[in-house]
Protein backbone atom coordinates (compact mmCIF):
# COMPACT_ATOMS: atom_id res chain seq x y z
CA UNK A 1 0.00 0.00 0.00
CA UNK A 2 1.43 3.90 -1.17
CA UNK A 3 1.90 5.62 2.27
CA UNK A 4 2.77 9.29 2.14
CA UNK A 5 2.02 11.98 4.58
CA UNK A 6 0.58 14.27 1.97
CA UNK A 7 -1.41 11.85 0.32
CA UNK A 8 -5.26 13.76 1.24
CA UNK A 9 -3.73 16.96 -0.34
CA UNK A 10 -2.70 15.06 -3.32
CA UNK A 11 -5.23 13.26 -4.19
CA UNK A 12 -7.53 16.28 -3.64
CA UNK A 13 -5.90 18.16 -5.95
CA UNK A 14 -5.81 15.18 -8.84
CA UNK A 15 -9.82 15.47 -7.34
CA UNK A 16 -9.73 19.18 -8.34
CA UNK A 17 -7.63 19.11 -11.56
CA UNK A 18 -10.24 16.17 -13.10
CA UNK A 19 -12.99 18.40 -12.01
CA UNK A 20 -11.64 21.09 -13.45
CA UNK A 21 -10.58 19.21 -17.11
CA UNK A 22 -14.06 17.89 -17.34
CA UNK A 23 -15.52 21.51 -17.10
CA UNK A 24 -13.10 22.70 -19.71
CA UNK A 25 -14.48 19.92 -21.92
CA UNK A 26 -17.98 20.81 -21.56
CA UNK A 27 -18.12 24.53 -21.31
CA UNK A 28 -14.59 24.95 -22.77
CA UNK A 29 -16.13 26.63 -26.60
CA UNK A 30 -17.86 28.98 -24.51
CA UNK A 31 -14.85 30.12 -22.89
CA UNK A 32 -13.19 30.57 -26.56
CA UNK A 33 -10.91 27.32 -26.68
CA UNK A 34 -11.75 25.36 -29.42
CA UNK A 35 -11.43 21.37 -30.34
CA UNK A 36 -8.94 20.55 -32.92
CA UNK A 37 -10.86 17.88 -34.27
CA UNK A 38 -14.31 20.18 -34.28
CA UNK A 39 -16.03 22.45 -36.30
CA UNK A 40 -16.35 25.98 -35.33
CA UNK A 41 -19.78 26.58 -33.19
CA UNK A 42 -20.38 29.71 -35.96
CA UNK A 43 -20.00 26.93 -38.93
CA UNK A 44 -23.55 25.11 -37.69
CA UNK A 45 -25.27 28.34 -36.44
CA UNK A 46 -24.84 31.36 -39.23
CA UNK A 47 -23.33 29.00 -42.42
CA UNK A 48 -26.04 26.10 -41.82
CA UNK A 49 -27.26 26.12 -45.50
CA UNK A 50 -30.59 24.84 -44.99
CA UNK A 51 -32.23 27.45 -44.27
CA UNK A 52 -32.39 31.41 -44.94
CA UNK A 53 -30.75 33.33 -41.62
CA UNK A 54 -31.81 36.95 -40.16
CA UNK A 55 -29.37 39.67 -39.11
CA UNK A 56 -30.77 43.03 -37.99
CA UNK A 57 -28.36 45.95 -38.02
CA UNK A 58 -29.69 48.56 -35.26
CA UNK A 59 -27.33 51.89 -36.16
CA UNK A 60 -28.31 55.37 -35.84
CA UNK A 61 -27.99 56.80 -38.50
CA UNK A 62 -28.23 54.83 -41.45
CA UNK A 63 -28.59 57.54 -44.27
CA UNK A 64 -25.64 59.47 -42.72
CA UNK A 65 -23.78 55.72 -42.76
CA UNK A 66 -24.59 55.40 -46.71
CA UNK A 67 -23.71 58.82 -47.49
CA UNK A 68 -20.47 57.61 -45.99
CA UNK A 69 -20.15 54.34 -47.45
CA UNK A 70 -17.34 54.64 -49.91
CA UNK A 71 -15.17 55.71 -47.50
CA UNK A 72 -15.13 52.65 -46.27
CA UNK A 73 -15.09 53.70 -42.41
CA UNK A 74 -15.89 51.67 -39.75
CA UNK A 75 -18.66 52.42 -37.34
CA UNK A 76 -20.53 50.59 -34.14
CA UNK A 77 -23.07 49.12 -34.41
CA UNK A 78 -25.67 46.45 -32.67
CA UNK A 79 -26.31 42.99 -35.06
CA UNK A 80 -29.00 40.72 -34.32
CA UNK A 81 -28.34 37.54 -35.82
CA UNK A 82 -31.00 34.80 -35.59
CA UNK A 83 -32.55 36.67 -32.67
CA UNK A 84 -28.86 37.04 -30.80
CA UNK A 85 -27.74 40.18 -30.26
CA UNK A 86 -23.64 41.24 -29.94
CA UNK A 87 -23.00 44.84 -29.36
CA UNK A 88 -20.26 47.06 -30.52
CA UNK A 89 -19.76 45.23 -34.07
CA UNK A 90 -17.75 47.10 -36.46
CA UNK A 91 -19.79 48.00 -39.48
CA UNK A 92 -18.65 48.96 -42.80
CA UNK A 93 -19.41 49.08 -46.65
CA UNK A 94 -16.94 46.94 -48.58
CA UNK A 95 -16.13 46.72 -52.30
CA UNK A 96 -13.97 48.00 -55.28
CA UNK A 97 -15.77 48.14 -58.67
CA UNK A 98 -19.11 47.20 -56.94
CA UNK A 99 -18.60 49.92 -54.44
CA UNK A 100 -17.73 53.08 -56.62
CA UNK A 101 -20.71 51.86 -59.49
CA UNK A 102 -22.78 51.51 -56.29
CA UNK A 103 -22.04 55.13 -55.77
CA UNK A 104 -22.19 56.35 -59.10
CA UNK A 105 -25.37 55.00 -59.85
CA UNK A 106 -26.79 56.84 -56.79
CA UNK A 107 -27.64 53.44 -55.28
CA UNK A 108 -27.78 52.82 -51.36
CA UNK A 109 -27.34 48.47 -51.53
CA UNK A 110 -23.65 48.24 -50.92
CA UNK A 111 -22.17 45.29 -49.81
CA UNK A 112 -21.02 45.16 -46.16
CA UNK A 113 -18.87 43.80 -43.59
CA UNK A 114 -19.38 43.18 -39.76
CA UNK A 115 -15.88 43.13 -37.64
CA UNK A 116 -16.85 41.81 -34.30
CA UNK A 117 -13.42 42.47 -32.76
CA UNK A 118 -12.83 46.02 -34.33
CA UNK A 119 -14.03 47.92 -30.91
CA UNK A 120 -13.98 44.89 -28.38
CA UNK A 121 -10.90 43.06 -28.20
CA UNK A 122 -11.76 39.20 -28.71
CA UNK A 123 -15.10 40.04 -29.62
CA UNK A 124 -16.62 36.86 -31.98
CA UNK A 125 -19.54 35.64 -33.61
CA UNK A 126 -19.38 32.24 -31.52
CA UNK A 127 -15.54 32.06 -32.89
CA UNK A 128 -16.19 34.26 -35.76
CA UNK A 129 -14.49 37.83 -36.21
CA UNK A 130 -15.56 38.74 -39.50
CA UNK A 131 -18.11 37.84 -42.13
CA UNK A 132 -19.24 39.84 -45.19
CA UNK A 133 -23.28 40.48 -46.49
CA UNK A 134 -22.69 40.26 -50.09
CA UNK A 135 -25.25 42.56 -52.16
CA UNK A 136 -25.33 40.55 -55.24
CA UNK A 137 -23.87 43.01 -57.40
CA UNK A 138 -24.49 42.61 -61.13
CA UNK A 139 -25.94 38.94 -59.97
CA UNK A 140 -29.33 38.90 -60.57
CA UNK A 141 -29.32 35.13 -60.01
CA UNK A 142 -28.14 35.55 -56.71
CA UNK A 143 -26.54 32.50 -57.39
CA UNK A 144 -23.08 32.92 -58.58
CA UNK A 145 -20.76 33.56 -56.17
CA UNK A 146 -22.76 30.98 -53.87
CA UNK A 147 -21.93 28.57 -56.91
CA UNK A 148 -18.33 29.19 -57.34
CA UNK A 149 -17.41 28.69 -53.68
CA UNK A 150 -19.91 25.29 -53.63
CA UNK A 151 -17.31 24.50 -56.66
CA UNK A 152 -14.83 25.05 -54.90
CA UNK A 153 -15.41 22.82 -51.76
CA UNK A 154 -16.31 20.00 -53.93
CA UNK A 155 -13.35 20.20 -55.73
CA UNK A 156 -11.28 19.92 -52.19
CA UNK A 157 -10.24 23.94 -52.27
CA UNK A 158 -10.35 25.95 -48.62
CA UNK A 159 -13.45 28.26 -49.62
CA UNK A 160 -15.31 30.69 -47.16
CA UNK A 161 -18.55 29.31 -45.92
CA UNK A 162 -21.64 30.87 -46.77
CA UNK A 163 -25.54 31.39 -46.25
CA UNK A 164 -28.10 33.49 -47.39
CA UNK A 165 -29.71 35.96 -44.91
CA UNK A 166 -32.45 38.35 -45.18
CA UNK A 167 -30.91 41.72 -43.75
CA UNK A 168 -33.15 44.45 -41.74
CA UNK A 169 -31.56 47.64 -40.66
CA UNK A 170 -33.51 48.86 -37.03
CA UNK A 171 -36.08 46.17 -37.74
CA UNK A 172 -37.00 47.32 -41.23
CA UNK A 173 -36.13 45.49 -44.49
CA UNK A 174 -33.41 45.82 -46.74
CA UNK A 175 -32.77 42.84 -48.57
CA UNK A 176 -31.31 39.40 -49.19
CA UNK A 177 -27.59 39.23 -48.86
CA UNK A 178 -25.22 36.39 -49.19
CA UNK A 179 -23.43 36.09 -45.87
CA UNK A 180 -19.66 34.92 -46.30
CA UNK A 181 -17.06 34.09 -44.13
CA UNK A 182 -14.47 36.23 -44.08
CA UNK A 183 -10.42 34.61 -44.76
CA UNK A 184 -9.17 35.84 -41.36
CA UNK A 185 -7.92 34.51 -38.27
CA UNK A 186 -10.77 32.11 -37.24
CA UNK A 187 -10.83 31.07 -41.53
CA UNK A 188 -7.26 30.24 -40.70
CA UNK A 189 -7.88 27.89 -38.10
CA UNK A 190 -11.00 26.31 -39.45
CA UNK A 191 -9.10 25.08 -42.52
CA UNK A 192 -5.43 24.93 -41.29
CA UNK A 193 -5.28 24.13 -37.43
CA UNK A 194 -4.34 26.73 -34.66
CA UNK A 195 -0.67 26.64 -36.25
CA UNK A 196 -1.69 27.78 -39.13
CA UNK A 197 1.00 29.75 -41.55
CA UNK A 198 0.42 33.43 -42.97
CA UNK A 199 -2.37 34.93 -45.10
CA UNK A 200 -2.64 37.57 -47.71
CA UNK A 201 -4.90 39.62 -49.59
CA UNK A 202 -2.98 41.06 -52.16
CA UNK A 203 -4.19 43.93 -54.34
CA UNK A 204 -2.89 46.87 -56.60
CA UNK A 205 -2.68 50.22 -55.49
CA UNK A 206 -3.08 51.44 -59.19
CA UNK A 207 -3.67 49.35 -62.18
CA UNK A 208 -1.23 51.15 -64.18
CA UNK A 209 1.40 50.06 -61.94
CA UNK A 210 2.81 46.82 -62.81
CA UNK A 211 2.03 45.15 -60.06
CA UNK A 212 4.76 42.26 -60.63
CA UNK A 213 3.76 41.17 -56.66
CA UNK A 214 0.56 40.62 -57.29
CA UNK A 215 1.03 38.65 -60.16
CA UNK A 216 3.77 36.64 -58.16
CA UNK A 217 6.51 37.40 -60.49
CA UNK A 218 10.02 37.23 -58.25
CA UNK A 219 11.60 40.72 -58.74
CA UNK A 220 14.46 40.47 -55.95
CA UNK A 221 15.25 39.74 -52.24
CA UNK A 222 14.00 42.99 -50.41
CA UNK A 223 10.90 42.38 -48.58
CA UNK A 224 10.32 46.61 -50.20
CA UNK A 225 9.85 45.28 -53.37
CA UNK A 226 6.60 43.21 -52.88
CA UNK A 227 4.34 45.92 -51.48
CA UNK A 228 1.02 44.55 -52.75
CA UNK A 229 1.12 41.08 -50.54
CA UNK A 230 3.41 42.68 -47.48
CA UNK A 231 1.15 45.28 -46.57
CA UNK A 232 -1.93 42.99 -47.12
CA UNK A 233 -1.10 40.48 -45.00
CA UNK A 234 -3.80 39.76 -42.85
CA UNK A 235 -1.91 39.05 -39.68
CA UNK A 236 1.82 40.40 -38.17
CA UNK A 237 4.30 39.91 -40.43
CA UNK A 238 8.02 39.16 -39.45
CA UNK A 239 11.10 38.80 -41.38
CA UNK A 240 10.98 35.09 -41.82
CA UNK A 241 7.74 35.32 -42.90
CA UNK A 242 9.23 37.77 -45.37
CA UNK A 243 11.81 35.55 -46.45
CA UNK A 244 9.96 32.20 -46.66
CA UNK A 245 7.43 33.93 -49.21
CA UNK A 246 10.17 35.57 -51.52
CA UNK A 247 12.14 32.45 -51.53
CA UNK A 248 8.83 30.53 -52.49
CA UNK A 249 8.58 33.27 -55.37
CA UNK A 250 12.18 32.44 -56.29
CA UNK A 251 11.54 28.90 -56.64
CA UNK A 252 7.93 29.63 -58.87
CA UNK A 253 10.06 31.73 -61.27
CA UNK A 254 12.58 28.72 -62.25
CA UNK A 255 9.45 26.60 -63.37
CA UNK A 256 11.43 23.67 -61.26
CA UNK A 257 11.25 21.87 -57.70
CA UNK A 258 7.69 23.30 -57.54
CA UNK A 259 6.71 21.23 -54.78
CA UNK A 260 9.30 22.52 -52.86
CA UNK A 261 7.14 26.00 -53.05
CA UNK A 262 3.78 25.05 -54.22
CA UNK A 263 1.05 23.24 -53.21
CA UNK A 264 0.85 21.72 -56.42
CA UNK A 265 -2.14 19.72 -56.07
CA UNK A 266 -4.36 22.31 -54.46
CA UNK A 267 -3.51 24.86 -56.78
CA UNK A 268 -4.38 22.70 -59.56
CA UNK A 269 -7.94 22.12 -57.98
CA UNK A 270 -8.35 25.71 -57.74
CA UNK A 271 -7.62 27.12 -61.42
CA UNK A 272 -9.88 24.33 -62.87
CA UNK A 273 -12.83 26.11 -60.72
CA UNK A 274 -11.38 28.87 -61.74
CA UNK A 275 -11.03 28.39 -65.63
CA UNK A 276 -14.48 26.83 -65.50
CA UNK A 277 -16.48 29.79 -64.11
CA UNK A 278 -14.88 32.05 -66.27
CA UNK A 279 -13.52 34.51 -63.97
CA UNK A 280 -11.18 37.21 -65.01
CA UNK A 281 -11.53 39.49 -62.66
CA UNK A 282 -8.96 37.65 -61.08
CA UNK A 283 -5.58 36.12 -60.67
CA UNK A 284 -6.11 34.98 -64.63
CA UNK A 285 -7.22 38.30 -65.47
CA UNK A 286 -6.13 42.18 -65.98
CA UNK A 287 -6.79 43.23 -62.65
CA UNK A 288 -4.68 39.79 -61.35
CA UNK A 289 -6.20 40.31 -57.82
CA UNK A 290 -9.06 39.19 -55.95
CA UNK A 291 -7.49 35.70 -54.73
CA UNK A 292 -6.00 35.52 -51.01
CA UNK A 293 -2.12 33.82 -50.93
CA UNK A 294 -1.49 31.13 -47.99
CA UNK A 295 1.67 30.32 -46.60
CA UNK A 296 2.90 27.78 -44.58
CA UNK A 297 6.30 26.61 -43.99
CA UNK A 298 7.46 28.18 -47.57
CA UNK A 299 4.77 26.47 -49.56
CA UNK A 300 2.01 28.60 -51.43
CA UNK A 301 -1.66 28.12 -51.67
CA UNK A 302 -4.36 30.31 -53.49
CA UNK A 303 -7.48 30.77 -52.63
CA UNK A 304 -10.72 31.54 -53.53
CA UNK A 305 -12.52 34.93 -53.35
CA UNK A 306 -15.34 37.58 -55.37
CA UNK A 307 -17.43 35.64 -57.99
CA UNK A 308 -20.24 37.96 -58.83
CA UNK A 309 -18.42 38.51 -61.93
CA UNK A 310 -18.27 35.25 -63.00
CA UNK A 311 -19.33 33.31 -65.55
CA UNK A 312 -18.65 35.38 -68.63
CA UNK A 313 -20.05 38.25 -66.83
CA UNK A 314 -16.79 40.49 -66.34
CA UNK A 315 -17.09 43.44 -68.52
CA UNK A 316 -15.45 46.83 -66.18
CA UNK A 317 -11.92 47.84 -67.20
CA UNK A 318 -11.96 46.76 -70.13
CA UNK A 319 -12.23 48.70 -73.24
CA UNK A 320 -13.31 46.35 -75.60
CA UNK A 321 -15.41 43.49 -73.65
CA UNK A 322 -15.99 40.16 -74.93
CA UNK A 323 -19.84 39.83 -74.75
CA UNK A 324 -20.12 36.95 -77.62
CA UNK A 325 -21.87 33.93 -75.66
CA UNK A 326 -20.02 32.05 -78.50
CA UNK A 327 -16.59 32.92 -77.39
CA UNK A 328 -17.16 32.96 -73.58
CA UNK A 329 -18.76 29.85 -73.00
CA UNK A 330 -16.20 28.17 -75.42
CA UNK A 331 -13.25 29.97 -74.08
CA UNK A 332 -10.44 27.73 -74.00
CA UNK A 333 -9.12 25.80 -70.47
CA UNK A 334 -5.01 25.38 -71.75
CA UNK A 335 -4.61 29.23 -72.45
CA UNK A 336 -7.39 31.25 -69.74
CA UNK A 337 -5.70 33.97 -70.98
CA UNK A 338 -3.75 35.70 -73.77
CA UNK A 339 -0.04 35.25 -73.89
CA UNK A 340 1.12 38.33 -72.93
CA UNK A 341 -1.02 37.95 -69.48
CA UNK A 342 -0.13 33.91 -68.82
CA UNK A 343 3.64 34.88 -69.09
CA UNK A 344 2.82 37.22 -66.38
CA UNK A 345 1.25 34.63 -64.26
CA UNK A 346 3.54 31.99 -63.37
CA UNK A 347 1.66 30.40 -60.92
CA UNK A 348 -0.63 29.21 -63.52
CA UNK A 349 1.90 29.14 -66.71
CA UNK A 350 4.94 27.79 -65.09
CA UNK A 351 2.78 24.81 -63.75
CA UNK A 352 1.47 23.87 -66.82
CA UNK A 353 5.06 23.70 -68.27
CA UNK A 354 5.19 20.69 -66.63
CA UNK A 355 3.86 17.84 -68.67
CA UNK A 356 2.29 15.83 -64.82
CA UNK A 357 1.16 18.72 -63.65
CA UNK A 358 -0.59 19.72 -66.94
CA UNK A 359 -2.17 16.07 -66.91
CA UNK A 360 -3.37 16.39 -63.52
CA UNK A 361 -4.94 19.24 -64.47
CA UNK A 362 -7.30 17.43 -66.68
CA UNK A 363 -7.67 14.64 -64.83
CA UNK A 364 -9.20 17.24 -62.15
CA UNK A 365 -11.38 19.02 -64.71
CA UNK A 366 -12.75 14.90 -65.50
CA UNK A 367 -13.09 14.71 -62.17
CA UNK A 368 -15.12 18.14 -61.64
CA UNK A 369 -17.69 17.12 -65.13
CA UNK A 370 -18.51 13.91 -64.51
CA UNK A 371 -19.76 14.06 -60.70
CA UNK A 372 -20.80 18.01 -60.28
CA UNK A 373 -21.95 18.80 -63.97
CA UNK A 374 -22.74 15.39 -66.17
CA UNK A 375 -24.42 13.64 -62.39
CA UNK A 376 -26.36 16.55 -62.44
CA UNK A 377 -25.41 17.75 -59.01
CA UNK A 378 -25.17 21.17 -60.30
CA UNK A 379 -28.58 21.65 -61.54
CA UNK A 380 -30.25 19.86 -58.05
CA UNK A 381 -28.32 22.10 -56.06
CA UNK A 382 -28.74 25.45 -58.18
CA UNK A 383 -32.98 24.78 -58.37
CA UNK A 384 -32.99 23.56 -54.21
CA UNK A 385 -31.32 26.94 -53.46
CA UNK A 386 -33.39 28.84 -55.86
CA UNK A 387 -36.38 27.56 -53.92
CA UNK A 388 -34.80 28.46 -50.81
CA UNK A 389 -34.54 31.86 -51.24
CA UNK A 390 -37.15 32.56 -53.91
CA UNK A 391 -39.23 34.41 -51.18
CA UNK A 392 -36.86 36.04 -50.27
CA UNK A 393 -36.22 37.65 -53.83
CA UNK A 394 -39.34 37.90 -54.25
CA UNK A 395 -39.96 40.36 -51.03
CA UNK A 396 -36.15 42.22 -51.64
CA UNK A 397 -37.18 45.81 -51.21
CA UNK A 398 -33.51 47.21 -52.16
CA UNK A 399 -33.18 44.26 -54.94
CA UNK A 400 -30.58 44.90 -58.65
CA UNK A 401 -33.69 43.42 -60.24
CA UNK A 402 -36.99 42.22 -60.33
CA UNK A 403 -38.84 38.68 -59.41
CA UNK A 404 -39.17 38.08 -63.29
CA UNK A 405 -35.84 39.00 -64.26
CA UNK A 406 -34.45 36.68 -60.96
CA UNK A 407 -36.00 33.87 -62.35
CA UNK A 408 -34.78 34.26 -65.90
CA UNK A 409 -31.42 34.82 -64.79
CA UNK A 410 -31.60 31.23 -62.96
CA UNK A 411 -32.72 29.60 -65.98
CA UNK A 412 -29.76 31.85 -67.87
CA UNK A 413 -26.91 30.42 -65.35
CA UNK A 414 -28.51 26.61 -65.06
CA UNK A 415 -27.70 26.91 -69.38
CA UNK A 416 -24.70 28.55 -69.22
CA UNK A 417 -23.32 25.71 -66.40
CA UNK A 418 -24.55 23.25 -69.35
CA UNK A 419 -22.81 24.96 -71.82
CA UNK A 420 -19.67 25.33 -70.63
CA UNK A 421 -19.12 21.87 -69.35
CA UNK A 422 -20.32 20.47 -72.95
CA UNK A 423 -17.61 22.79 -74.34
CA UNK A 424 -14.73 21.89 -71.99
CA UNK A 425 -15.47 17.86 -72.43
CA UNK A 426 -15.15 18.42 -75.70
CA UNK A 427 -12.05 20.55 -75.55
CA UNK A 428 -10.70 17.50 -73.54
CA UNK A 429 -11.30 14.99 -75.59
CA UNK A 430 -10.28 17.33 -78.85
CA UNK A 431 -13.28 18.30 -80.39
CA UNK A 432 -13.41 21.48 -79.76
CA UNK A 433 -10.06 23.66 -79.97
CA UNK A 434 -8.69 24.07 -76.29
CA UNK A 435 -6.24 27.15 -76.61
CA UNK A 436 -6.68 30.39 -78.40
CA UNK A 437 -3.95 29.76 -81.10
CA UNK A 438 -6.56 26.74 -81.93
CA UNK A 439 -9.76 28.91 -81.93
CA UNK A 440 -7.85 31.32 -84.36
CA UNK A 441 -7.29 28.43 -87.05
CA UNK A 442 -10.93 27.02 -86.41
CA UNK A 443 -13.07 30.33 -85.57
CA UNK A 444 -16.46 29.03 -84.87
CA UNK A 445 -16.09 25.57 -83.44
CA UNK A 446 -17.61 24.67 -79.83
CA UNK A 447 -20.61 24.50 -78.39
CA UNK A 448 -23.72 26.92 -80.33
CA UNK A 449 -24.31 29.60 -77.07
CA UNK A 450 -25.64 32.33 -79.37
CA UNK A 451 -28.71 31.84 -78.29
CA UNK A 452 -27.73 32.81 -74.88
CA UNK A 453 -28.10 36.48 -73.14
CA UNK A 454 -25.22 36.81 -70.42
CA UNK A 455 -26.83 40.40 -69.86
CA UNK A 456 -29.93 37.94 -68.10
CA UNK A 457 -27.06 37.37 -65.40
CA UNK A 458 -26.69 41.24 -64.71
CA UNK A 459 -25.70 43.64 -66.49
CA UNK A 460 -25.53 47.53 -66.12
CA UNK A 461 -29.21 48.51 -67.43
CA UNK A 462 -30.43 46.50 -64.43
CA UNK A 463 -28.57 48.99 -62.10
CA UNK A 464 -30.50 52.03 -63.29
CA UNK A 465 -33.60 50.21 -62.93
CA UNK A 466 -32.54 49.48 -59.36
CA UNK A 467 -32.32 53.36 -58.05
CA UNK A 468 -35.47 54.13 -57.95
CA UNK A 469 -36.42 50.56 -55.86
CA UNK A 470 -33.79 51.51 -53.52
CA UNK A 471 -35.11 54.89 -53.06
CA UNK A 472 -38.32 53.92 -52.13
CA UNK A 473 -36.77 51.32 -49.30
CA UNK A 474 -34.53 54.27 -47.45
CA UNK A 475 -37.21 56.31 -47.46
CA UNK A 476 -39.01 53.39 -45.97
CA UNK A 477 -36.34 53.83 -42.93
CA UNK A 478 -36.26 57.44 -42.00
């Protein structure tokens, strides 16, 4: 028998300690530690898809806060989510593009974001510190940046999670917004672990610049030199995070040892979501931003982010658009992009130098026709969403568009989906010319889209149209 003279005060304290473990295991996600092996508590509560969520945003002032909007300044504010209340949540409008046509347009539905740590340190939305109400800009489907991330996570890809909520400001309606979690810190942990490596948003400060960092072209050693992802990184950033990332860009810009500096097969996944939805404003495109860069432990990831542009849709910047269904829907998956852009983009070109990668990146765009398009997947889920939120739509006081022109824009996307994966299956198996040198020698072959309106999508008529519904619902809240 164990004889010691402090053996009470021992075993009272192992008494304690258990005691004391077995309350951190029960009420330990309401004290903010969460399981490693468990979804976040926000994941089931806000991003549960199944059904249509309500957040109420109690301010002030809310005409002074539009008239402000494209400042993009913070300001408190009180959000009601699914009858919950959390106080002192940063509020802002959010958007580039969207936000100054917004403006222009003398339009009040801007996109927003709530920051639940901005004025109280640690603040969360049951683990979450930032999500986004996306306004469905130039979407009249409401559908298609919903789509693109559902694309995404099929196809393996970290994505944000999202929901649809129907959005009241001081208990009056404003609209249906697509709620979407943010890539921050508790993104970062959701989809990479507590030790989770470094994440950027980079962006141009000026289009005319030549934004080699964004593009991520290697220029030299100096952390000075890469403005665009340095001073968008979305948490501290140290010199060895500094120098892990440039030497990463080194190794991209040799086309060799790419696994050394790449997550190869991720990166893969994502540009065949990518090159399917037809995205360019994007990494692919002009612009080249509108993606977020992971790091960790040298090697790069990018990820997903902004696709109410998408499918064949993108038409600002540019001087001359493409607008022929014909050529969008059949645009080709080897060259996204014209070679004077793809030479700028190694991490796309310089992977498809490389005769596996470039076969891998086939096998994944097999992969993503035959069980998301060809099963039919895409058409279930696109109709069971539609009839989610059709109600919704239907009752959207501030909405781009009317009931009628929601419904044909469903239809329009639901065809266009079709479309595109009839053209890339037959780009694959050589029917149809797969790279833009081809389409010049065979002008005309594909799929027949011409009988297809991408305007029905959203277009810049429909925002006009809007002003004087959005009037009416402001007015509605003074």
């Amino acid at each position: 028998m164990i004889r010691h003279r402090h053996i009470e005060g021992i075993c009272a304290l192992a008494m304690v300690l258990a005691l004391t473990l077995t309350g951190l295991l029960f009420f330990g996600e309401r004290l903010g530690l969460q399981a490693a092996s468990a979804a976040p508590e926000y994941a089931a509560r806000l991003f549960d898809g199944s059904r249509v969520h309500t957040v109420d945003i109690q301010v002030e002032n809310w005409a002074q806060f539009l008239a402000d909007a494209p400042a993009e300044e913070y300001v408190p504010c009180t959000a009601v989510i699914d009858g919950e209340t959390f106080h002192q949540v940063g509020l802002r409008a959010k958007g580039n593009n969207s936000l100054r046509l917004t403006e222009e347009y003398g339009l009040s539905r801007y996109s927003l974001k709530l920051e639940f740590d901005h004025y109280v340190d640690g603040g969360s939305y049951h683990g979450l510190d930032k999500f986004s109400l996306d306004a469905s800009f130039q979407d009249n489907s409401y559908l298609k940046t919903w789509l693109a991330y559902d694309m995404m996570a099929f196809m393996g890809v970290p994505a944000p999670l999202c929901s649809y909520v129907w959005v009241t400001v001081n208990g009056r309606p404003w609209g249906l917004f697509l709620a979407i979690e943010e890539p921050e810190e508790a993104f970062a942990r959701r989809n990479f672990g507590a030790d989770h490596g470094q994440l950027y948003k980079p962006d141009y400060t000026s289009l005319n610049a030549e934004n080699a960092d964004l593009a991520l072209r290697y220029v030299d050693d100096d952390p000075a030199s890469y403005p665009n992802l340095f001073d968008n990184a979305k948490f501290d950033v140290d010199a060895g995070d500094q120098a892990r990332l440039i030497r990463a860009l080194r190794v991209l810009s040799t086309g060799e040892n790419l696994e050394t500096a790449v997550n190869v097969d991720e990166v893969l996944r994502y540009f065949v979501v990518q090159v399917f939805v037809m995205n360019w404003d994007s990494y692919l495109g002009h612009t080249g931003h509108n993606y977020f860069l992971y790091e960790e432990d040298g090697v790069l990831s990018i990820l997903p982010w902004d696709y109410n542009l998408a499918f064949g849709t993108y038409a600002l910047g540019m001087t001359n658009p493409i607008r022929d269904p014909n050529v969008l829907l059949n645009w080709p998956i080897n060259t996204p992009a014209r070679g004077e852009t793809m030479l700028e983009r190694p991490l796309y070109h310089n992977l498809m130098k490389n005769d596996e990668y470039f076969a891998r990146y086939h096998a994944y765009f097999d992969q993503l026709l035959t069980e998301y398009f060809e099963s039919g997947r895409y058409e279930a889920e696109i109709r069971e969403t539609q009839a989610l939120i059709a109600p919704y739509v239907e009752a959207d006081p501030t909405a781009f568009c009317s009931y009628e022109e929601h419904l044909l824009a469903v239809d329009t996307l639901l065809e266009v989906c079709c479309l595109r994966s009839e053209s890339v299956r037959g780009q694959m198996e050589g029917l149809y010319p797969a790279t833009l040198a081809q389409q010049a020698e065979h002008p005309g072959a594909g799929v027949d889209a011409s009988h297809i309106a991408l305007g029905n999508l959203g277009d810049f008529g429909d925002l006009e149209d809007a002003r004087a519904r959005q009037d009416i619902a402001l007015a509605a809240l003074e």
